[in-house]
Protein backbone atom coordinates (compact mmCIF):
# COMPACT_ATOMS: atom_id res chain seq x y z
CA UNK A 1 0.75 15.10 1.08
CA UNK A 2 4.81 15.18 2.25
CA UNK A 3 6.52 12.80 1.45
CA UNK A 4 6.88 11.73 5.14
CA UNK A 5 3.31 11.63 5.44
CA UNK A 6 3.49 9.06 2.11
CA UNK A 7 5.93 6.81 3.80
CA UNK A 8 4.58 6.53 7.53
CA UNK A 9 0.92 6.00 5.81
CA UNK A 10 2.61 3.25 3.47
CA UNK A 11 4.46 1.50 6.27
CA UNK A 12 1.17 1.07 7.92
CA UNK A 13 -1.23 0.02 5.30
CA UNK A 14 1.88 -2.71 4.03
CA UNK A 15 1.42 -4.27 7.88
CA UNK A 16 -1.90 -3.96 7.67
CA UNK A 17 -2.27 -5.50 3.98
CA UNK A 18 0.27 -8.43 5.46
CA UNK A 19 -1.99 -9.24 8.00
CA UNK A 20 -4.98 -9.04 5.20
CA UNK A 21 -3.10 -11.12 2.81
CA UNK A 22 -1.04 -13.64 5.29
CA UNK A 23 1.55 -16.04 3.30
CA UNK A 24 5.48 -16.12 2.38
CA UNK A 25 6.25 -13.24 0.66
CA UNK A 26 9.52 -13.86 -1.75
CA UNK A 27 11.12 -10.57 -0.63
CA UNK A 28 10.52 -10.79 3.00
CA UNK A 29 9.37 -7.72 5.82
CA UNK A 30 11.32 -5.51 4.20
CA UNK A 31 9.77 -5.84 0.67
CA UNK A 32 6.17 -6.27 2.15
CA UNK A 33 6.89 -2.33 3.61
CA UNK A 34 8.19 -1.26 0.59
CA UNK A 35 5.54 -2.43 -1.20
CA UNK A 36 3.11 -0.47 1.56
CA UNK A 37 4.50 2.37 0.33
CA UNK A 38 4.35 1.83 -3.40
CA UNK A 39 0.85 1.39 -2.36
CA UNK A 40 0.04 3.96 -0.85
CA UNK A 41 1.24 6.05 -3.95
CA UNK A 42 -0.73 3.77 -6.65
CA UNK A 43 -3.93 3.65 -3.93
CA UNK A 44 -3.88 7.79 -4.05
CA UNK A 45 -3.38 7.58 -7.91
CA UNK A 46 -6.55 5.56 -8.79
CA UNK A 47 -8.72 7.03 -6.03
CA UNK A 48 -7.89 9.98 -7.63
CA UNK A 49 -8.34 9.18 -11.30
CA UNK A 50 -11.99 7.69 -10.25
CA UNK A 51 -12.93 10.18 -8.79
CA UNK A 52 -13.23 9.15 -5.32
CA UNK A 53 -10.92 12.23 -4.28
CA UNK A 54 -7.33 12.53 -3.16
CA UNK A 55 -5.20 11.52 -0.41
CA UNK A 56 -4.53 14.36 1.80
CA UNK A 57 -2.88 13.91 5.14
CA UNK A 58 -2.90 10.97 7.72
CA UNK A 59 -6.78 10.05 7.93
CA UNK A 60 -9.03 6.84 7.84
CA UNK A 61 -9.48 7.68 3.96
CA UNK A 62 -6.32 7.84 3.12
CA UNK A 63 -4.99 4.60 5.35
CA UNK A 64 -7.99 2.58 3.47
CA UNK A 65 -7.28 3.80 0.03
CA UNK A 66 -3.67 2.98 1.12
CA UNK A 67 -4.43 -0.18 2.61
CA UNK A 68 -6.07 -1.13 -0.60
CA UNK A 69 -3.24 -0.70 -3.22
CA UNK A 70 -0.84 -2.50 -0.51
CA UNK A 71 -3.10 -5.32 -0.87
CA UNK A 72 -3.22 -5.11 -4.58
CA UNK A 73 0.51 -4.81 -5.20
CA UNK A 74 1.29 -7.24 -2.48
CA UNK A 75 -0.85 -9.74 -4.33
CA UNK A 76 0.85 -8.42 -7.84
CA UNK A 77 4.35 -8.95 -6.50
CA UNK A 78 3.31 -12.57 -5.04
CA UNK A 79 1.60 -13.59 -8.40
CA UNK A 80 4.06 -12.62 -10.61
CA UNK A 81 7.82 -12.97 -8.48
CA UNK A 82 9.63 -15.86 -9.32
CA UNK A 83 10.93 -17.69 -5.66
């Protein structure tokens, strides 16, 4: 996948995991879409590695699978930030 592809697909899935996992972030929007994007990247990774099969273009697969590391690093980030 480009890596346009990699960043439109992580802005989206770190809205989408904001609005799954609502609070105060400690880096703010900004942060919350970077972190869309980092997971986005780490989603594809361990989809991959289980076997559940790659990321490959702008689908409903690869926005859940992105959705889904957003959500995990988002909750990473808020467990272990300091404020």
């Amino acid at each position: 996948m480009g890596i346009l592809t990699w960043i439109i697909v992580g802005l989206i899935a770190g809205g989408i995991a904001k609005a799954i996992h609502p609070g105060k972030d400690p880096g703010g929007f900004i942060v919350t879409m970077l972190i869309g994007i980092a997971g986005a990247i780490v989603g594809g990774f361990i989809s991959s590695a289980l076997g559940f099969g790659s990321v490959d273009g702008f689908n409903f697969g690869s926005l859940f699978i992105a959705i889904l590391g957003a959500v995990l690093l988002l909750w990473l980030y808020r467990k272990f930030a300091t404020k």
